[in-house]
C-alpha atoms as a PDB file:
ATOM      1  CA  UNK A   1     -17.490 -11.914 -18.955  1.00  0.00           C
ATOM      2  CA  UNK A   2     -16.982 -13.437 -16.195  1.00  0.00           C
ATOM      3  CA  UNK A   3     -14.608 -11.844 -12.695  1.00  0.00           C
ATOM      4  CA  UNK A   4     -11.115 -12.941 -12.056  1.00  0.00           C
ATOM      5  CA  UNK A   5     -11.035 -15.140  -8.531  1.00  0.00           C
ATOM      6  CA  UNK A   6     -11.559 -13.329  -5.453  1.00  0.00           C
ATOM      7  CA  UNK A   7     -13.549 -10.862  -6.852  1.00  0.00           C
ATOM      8  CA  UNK A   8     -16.318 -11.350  -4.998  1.00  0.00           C
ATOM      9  CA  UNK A   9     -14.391 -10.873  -1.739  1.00  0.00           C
ATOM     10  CA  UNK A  10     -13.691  -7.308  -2.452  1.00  0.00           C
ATOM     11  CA  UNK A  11     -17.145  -5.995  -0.923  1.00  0.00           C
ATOM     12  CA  UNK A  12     -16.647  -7.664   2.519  1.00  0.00           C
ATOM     13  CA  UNK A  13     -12.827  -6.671   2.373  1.00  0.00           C
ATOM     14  CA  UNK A  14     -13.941  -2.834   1.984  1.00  0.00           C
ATOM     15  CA  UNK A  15     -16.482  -2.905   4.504  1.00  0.00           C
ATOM     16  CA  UNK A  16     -14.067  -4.717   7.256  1.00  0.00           C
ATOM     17  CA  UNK A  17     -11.339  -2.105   5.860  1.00  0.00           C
ATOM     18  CA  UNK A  18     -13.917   0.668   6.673  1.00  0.00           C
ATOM     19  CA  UNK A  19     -14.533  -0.347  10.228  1.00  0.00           C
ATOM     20  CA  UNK A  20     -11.410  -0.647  11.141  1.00  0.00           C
ATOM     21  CA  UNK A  21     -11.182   2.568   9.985  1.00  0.00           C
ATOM     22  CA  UNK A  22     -14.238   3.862  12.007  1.00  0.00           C
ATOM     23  CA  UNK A  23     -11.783   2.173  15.055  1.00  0.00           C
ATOM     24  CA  UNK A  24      -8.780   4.042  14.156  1.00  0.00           C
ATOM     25  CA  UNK A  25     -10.363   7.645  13.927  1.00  0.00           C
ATOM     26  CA  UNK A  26     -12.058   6.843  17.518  1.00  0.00           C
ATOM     27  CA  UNK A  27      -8.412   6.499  19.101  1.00  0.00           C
ATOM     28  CA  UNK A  28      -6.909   9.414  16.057  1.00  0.00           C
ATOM     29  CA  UNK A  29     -10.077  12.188  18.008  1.00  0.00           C
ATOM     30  CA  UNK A  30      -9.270  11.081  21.090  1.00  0.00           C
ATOM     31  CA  UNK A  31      -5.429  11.505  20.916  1.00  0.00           C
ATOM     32  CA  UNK A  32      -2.618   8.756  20.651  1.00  0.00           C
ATOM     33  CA  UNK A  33       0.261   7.922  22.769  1.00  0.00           C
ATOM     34  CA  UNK A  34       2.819   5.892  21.022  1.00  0.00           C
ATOM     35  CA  UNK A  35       5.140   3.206  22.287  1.00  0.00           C
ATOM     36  CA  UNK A  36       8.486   2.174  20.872  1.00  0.00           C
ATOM     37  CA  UNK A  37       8.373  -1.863  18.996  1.00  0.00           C
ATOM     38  CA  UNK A  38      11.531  -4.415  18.951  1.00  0.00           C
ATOM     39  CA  UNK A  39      12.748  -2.381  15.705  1.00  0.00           C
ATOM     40  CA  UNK A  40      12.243   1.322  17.467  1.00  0.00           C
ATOM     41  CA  UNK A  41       9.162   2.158  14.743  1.00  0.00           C
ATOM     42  CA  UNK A  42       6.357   3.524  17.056  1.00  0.00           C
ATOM     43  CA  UNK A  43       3.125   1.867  17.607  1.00  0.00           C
ATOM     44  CA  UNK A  44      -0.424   3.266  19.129  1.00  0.00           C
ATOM     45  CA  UNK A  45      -3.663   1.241  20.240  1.00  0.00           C
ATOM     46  CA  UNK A  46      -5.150   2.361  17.223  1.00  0.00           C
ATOM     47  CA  UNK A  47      -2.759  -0.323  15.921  1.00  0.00           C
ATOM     48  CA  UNK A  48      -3.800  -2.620  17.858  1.00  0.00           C
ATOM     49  CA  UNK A  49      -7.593  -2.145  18.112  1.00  0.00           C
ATOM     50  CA  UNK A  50      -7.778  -1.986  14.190  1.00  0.00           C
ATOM     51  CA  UNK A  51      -5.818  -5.257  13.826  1.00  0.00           C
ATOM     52  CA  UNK A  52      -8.342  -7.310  16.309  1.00  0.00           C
ATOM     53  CA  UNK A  53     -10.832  -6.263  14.190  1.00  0.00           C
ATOM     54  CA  UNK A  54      -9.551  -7.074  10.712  1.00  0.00           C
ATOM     55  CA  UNK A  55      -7.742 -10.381  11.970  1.00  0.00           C
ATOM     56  CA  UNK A  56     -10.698 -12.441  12.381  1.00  0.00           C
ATOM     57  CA  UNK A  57     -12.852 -10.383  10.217  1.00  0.00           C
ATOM     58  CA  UNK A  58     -10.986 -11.868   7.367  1.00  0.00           C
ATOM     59  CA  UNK A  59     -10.475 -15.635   8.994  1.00  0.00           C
ATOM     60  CA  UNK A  60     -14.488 -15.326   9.241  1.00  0.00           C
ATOM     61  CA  UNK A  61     -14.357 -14.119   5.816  1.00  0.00           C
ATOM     62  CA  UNK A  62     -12.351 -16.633   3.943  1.00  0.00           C
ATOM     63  CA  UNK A  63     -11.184 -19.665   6.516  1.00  0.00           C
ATOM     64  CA  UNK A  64      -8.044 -21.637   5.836  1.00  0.00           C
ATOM     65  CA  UNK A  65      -7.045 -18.459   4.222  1.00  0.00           C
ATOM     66  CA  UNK A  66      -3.951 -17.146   6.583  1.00  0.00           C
ATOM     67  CA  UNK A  67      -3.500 -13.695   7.577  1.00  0.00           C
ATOM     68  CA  UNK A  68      -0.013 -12.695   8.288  1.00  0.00           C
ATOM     69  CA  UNK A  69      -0.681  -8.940  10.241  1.00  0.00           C
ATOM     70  CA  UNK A  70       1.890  -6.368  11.706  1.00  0.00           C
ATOM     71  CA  UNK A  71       1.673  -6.255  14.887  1.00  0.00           C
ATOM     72  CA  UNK A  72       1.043 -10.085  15.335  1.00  0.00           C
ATOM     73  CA  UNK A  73       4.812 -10.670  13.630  1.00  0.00           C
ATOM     74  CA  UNK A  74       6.218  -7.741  15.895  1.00  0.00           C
ATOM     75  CA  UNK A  75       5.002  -9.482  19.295  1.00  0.00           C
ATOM     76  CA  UNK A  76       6.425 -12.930  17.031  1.00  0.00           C
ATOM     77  CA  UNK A  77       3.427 -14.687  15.440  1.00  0.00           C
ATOM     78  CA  UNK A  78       5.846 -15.635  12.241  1.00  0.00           C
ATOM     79  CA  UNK A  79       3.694 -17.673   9.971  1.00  0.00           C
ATOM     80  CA  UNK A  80       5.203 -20.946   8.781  1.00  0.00           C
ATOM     81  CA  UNK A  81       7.434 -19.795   5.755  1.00  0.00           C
ATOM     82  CA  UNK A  82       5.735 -22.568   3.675  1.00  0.00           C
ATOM     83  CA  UNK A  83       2.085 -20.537   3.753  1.00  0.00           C
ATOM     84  CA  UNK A  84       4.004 -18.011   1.727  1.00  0.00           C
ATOM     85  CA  UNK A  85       3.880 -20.020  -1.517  1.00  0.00           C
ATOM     86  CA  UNK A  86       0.302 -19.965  -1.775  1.00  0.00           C
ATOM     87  CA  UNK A  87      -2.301 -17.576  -0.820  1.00  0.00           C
ATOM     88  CA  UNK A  88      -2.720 -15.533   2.244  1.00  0.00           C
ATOM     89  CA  UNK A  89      -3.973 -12.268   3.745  1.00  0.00           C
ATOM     90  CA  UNK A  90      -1.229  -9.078   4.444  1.00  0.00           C
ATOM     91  CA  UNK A  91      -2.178  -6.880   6.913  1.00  0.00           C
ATOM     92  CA  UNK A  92      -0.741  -3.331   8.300  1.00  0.00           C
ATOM     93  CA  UNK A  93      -3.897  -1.893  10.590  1.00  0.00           C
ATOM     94  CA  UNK A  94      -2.003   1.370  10.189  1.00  0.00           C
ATOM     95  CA  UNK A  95       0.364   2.167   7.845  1.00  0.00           C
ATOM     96  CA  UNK A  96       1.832   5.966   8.622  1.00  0.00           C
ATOM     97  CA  UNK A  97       2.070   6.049  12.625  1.00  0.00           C
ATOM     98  CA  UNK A  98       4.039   9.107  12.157  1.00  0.00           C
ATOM     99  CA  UNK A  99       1.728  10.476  10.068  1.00  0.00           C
ATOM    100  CA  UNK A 100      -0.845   9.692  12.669  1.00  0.00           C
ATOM    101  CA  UNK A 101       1.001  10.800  15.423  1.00  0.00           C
ATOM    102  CA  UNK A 102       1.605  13.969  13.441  1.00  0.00           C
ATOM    103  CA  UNK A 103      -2.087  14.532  12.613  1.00  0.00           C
ATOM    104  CA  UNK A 104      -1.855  15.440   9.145  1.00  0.00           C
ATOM    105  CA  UNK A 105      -4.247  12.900   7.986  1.00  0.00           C
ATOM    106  CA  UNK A 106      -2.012  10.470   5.335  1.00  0.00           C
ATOM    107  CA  UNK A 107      -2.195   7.560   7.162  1.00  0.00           C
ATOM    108  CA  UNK A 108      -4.177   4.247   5.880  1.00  0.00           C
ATOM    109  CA  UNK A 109      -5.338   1.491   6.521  1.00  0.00           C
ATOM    110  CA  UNK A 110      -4.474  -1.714   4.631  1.00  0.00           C
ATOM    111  CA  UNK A 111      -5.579  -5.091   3.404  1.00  0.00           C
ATOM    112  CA  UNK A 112      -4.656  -6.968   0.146  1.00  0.00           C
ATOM    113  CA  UNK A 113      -4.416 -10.973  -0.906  1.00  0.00           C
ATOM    114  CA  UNK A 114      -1.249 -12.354  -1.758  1.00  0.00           C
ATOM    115  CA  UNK A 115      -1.503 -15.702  -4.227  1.00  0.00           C
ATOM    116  CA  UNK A 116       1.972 -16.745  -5.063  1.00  0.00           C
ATOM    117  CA  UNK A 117       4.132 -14.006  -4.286  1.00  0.00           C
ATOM    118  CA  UNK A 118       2.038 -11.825  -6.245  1.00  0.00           C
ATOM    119  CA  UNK A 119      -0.548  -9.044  -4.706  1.00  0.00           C
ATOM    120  CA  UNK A 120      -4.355 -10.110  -6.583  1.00  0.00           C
ATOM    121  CA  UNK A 121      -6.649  -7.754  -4.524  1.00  0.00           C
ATOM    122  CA  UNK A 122      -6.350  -4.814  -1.843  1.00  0.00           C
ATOM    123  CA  UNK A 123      -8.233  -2.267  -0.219  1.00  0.00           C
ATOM    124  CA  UNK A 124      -6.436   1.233   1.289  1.00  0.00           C
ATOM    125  CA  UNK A 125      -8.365   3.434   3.437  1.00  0.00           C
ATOM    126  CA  UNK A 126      -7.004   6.524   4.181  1.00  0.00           C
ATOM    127  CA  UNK A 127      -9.747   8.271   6.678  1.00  0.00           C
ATOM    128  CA  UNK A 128      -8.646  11.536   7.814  1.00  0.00           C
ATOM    129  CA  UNK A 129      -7.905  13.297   4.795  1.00  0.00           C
ATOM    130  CA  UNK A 130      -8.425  16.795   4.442  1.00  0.00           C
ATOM    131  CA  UNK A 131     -11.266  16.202   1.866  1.00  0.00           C
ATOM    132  CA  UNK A 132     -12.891  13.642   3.634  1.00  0.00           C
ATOM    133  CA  UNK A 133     -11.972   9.551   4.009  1.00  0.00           C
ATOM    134  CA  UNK A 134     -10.605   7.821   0.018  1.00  0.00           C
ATOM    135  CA  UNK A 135     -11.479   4.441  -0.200  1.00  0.00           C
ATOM    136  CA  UNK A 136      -9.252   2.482  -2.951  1.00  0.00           C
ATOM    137  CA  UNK A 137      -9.979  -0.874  -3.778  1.00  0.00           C
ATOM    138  CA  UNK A 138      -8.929  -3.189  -6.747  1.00  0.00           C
ATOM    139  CA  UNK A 139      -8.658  -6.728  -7.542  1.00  0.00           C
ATOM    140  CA  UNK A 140      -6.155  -7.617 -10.533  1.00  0.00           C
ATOM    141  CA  UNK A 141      -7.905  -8.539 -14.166  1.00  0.00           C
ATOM    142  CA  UNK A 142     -11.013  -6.811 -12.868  1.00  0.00           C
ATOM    143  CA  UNK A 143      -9.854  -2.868 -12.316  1.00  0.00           C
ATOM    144  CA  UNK A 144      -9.609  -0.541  -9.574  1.00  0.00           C
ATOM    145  CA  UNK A 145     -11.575   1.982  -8.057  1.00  0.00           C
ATOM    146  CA  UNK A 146     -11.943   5.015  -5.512  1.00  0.00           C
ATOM    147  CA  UNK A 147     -14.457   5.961  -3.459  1.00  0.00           C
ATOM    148  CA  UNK A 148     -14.566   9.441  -1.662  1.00  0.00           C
ATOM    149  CA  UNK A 149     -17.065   9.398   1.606  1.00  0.00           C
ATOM    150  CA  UNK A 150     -20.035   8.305   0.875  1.00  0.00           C
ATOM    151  CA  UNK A 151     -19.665   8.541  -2.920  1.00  0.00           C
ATOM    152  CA  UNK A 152     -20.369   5.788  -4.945  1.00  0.00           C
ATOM    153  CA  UNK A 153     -16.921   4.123  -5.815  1.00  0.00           C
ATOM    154  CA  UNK A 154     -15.365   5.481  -9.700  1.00  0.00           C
ATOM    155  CA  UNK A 155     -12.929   3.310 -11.958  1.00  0.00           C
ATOM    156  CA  UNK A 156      -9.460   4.695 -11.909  1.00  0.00           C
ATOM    157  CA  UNK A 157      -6.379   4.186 -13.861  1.00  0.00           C
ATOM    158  CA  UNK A 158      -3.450   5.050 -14.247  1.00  0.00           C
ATOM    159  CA  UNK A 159      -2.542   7.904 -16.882  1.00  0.00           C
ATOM    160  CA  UNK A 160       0.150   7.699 -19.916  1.00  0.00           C
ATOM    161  CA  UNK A 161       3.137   9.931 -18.816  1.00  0.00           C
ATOM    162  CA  UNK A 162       2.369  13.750 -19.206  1.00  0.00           C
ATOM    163  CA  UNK A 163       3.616  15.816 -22.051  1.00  0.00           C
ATOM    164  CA  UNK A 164       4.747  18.253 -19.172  1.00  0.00           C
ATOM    165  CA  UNK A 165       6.687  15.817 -17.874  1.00  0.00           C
ATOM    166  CA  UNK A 166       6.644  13.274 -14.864  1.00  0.00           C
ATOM    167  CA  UNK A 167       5.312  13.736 -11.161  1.00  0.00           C
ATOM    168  CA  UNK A 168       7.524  12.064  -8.449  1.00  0.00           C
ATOM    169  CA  UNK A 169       6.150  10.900  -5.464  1.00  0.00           C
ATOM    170  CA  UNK A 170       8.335  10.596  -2.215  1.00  0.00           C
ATOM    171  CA  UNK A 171       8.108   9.484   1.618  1.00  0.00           C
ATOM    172  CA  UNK A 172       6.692  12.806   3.326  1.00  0.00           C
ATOM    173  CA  UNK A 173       8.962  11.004   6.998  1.00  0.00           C
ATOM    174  CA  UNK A 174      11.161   8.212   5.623  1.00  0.00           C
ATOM    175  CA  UNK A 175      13.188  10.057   2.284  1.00  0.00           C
ATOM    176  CA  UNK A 176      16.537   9.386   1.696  1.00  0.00           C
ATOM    177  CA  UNK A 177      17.452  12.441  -0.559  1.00  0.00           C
ATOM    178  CA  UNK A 178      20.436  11.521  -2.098  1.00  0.00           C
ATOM    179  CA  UNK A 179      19.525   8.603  -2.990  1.00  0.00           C
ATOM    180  CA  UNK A 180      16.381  10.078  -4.724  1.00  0.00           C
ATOM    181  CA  UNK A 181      18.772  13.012  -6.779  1.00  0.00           C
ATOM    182  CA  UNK A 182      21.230   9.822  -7.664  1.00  0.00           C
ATOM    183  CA  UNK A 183      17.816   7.892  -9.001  1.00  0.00           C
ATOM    184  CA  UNK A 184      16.672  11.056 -10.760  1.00  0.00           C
ATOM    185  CA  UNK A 185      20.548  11.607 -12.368  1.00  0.00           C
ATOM    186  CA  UNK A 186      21.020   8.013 -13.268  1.00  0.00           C
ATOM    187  CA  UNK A 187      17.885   6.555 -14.028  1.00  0.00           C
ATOM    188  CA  UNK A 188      15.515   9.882 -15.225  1.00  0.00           C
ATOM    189  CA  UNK A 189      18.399  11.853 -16.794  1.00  0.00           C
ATOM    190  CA  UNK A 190      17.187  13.279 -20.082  1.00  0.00           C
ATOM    191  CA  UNK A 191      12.961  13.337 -18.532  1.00  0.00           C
ATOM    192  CA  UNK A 192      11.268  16.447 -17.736  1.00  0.00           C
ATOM    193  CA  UNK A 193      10.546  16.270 -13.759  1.00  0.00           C
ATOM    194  CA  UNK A 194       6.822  18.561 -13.471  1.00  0.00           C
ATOM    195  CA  UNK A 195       7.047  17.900 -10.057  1.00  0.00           C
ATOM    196  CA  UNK A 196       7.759  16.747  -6.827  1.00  0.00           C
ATOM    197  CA  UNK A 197       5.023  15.985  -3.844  1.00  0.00           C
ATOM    198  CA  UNK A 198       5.409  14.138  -0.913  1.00  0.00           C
ATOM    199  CA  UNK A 199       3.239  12.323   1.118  1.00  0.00           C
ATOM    200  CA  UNK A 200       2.958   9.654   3.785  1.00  0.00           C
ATOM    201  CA  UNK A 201       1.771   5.784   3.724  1.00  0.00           C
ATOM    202  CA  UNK A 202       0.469   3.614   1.123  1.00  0.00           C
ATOM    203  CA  UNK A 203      -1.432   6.517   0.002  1.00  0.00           C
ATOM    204  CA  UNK A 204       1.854   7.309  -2.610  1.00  0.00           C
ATOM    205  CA  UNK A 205       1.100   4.303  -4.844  1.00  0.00           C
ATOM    206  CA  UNK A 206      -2.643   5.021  -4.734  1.00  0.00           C
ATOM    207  CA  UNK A 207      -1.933   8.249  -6.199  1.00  0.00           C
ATOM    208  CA  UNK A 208      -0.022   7.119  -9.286  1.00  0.00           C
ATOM    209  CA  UNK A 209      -3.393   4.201  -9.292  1.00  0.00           C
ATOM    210  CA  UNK A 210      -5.359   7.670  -9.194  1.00  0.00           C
ATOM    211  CA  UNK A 211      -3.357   8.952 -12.385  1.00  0.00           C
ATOM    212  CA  UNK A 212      -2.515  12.042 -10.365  1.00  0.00           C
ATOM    213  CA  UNK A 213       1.628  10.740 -10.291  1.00  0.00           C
ATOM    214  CA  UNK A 214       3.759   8.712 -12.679  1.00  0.00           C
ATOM    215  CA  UNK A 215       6.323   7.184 -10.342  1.00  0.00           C
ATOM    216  CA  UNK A 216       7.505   6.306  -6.257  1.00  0.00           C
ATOM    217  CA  UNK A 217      11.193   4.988  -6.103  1.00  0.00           C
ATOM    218  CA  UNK A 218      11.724   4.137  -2.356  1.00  0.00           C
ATOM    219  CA  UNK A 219      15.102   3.164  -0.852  1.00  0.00           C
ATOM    220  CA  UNK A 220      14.745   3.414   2.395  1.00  0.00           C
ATOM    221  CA  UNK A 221      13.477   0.100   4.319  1.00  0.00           C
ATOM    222  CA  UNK A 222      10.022  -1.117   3.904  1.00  0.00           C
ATOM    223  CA  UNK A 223       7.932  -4.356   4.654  1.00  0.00           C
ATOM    224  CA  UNK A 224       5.858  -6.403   2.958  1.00  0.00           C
ATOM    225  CA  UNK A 225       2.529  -5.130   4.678  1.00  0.00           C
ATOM    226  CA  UNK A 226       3.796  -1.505   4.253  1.00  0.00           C
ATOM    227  CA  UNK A 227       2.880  -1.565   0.481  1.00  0.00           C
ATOM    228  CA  UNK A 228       0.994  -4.834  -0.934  1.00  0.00           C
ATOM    229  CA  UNK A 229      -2.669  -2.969  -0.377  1.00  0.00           C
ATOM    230  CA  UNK A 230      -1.441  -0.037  -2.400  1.00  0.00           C
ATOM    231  CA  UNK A 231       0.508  -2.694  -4.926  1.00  0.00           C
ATOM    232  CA  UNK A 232      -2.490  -4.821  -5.723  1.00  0.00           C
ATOM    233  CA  UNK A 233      -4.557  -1.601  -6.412  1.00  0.00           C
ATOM    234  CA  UNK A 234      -2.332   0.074  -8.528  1.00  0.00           C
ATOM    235  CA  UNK A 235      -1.439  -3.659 -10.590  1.00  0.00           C
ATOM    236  CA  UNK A 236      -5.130  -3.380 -11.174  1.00  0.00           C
ATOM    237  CA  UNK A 237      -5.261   0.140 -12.212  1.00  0.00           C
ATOM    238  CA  UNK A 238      -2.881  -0.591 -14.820  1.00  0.00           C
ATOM    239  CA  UNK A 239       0.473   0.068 -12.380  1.00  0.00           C
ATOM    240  CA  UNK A 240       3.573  -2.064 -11.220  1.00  0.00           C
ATOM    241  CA  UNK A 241       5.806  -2.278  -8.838  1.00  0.00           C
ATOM    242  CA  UNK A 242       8.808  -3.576  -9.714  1.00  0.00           C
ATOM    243  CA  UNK A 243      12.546  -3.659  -7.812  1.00  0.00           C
ATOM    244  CA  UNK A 244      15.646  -1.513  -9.154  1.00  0.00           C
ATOM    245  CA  UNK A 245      16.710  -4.458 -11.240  1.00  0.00           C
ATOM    246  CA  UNK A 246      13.159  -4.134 -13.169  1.00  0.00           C
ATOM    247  CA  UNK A 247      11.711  -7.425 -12.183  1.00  0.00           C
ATOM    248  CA  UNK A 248       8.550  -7.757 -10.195  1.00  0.00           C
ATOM    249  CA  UNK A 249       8.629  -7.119  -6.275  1.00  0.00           C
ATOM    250  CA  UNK A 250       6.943 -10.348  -4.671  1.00  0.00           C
ATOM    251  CA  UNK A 251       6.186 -10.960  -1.103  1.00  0.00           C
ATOM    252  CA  UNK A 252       7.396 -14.116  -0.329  1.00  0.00           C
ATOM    253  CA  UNK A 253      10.334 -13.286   1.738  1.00  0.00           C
ATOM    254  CA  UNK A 254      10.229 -15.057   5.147  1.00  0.00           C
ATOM    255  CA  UNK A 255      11.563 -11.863   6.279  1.00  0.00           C
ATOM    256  CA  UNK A 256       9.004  -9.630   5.265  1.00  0.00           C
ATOM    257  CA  UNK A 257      11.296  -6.952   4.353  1.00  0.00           C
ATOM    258  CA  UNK A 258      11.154  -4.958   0.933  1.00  0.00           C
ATOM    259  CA  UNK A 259      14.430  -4.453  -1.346  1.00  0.00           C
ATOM    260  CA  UNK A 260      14.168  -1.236  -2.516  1.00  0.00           C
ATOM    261  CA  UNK A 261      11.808  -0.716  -5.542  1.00  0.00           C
ATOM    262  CA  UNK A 262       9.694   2.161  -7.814  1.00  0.00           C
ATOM    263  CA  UNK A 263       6.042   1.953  -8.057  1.00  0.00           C
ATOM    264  CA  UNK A 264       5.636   3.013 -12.089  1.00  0.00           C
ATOM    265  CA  UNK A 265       2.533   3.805 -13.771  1.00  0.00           C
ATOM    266  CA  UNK A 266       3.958   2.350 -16.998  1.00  0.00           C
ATOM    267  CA  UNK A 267       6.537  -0.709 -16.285  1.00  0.00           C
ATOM    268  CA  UNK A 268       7.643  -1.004 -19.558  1.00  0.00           C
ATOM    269  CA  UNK A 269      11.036   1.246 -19.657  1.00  0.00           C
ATOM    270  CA  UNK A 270      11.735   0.183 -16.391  1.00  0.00           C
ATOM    271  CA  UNK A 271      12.224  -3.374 -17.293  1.00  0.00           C
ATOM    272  CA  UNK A 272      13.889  -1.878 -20.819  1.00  0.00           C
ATOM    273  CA  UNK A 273      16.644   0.024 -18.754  1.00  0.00           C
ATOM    274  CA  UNK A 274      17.365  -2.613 -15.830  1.00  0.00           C
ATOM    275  CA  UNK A 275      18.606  -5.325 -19.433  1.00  0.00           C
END
């Protein structure tokens, strides 16, 4: 049987994702000073150092592929709006500063492949986890996998909701709270809530990839390079990600900014109750 496109990328993606890793926990053990960007959301040189890697990593990769990265649109590198139809690289070096900053460890790093709106591969390296770096990586049609240091990468999935009832996942520094009870009393009344857990980054939608959570809503602002690594490996787990009116978040927006949305492990009911 043969591999959906781009499949064959996804080794040379997860090494480049590793290294820039590797860069990240050099500057992470040595200490970080963060300074303030145009929009007041704090950046470090790890930021920096891990983007000059992957940048033309990935143009050495795949050329005439573009790569639209963070902090090349905060210092104004917009690409032309028209390479946003068709298929290009989204990049956040390190999603989770405060995370970072804070030193607890959920912080990632991020790569996926947007063809037409629509996230097709991506790799999420979180490397200063308690339990030692996660490496998730998926392409869509092809499946989605974890690997835990130097373990050998397993298939993962996401699960069919609990009989105990659902696991919410929520932003560990960017919650809004009452938006999340008016969610839970509008759109979950009548469903068992097993639990709560938050946590920072891209890591959330990796989780519910993992089958160790059934849903993220988010309301607060996001961007585009925030979350497509951790959308395209949860769509290949099995996942969606989908905005509150159930349709399908896409990242075409010249703008690069998210509406708000809830990453599902089952997208079915979701589109059922937004009719």
């Amino acid at each position: 049987m043969s591999q959906p496109p781009y499949y064959s990328l996804l080794p040379a993606v997860a090494a480049i994702v590793r290294e820039a890793g590797r860069i990240v926990m050099a500057v992470y053990e040595q200490g970080a000073v963060a300074r303030q960007k145009a929009d007041a959301s704090p950046v470090t040189e790890a930021d920096d150092r891990a983007e000059a890697h992957i940048v033309p990593a990935l143009r050495a990769l795949a050329p005439g592929i573009p790569v639209v990265a963070e902090e090349a649109v905060a210092a104004g590198e917009a690409p032309d709006p028209s390479a946003l139809q068709g298929l290009f690289w989204l990049v956040d070096p390190l999603d989770g500063t405060r995370e970072f900053l804070g030193r607890n460890g959920e912080f990632t790093v991020n790569v996926a492949l947007i063809e037409a709106g629509r996230p097709v591969l991506g790799a999420v390296l979180a490397p200063a986890l308690p339990g030692g770096a996660e490496l998730y990586t998926g392409v869509v049609g092809a499946g989605a996998w974890l690997a835990r240091g130097e373990a050998p990468a397993r298939a993962i999935e996401v699960r069919a909701e609990p009989p105990e009832g659902l696991v919410l996942l929520a932003s560990r520094s960017h919650g809004d709270e009452a938006a999340m009870q008016a969610f839970i009393a509008q759109r979950l009344a009548g469903r068992h809530i097993a639990g709560r857990r938050d946590a920072g980054s891209s890591i959330k939608l990796c989780l519910i990839a993992a089958g160790q959570a059934d849903l993220y809503p988010r309301f607060g602002r996001t961007m585009a390079w925030d979350i497509a690594a951790g959308h395209a490996v949860l769509a290949a787990a099995g996942g969606e990600v989908l905005t509150l009116d159930g349709t399908p978040l896409r990242y075409d927006r010249p703008d690069f900014e998210n509406p708000h949305f809830v990453a599902v492990a089952c997208a079915a009911p979701w589109r059922a109750a937004a009719r």
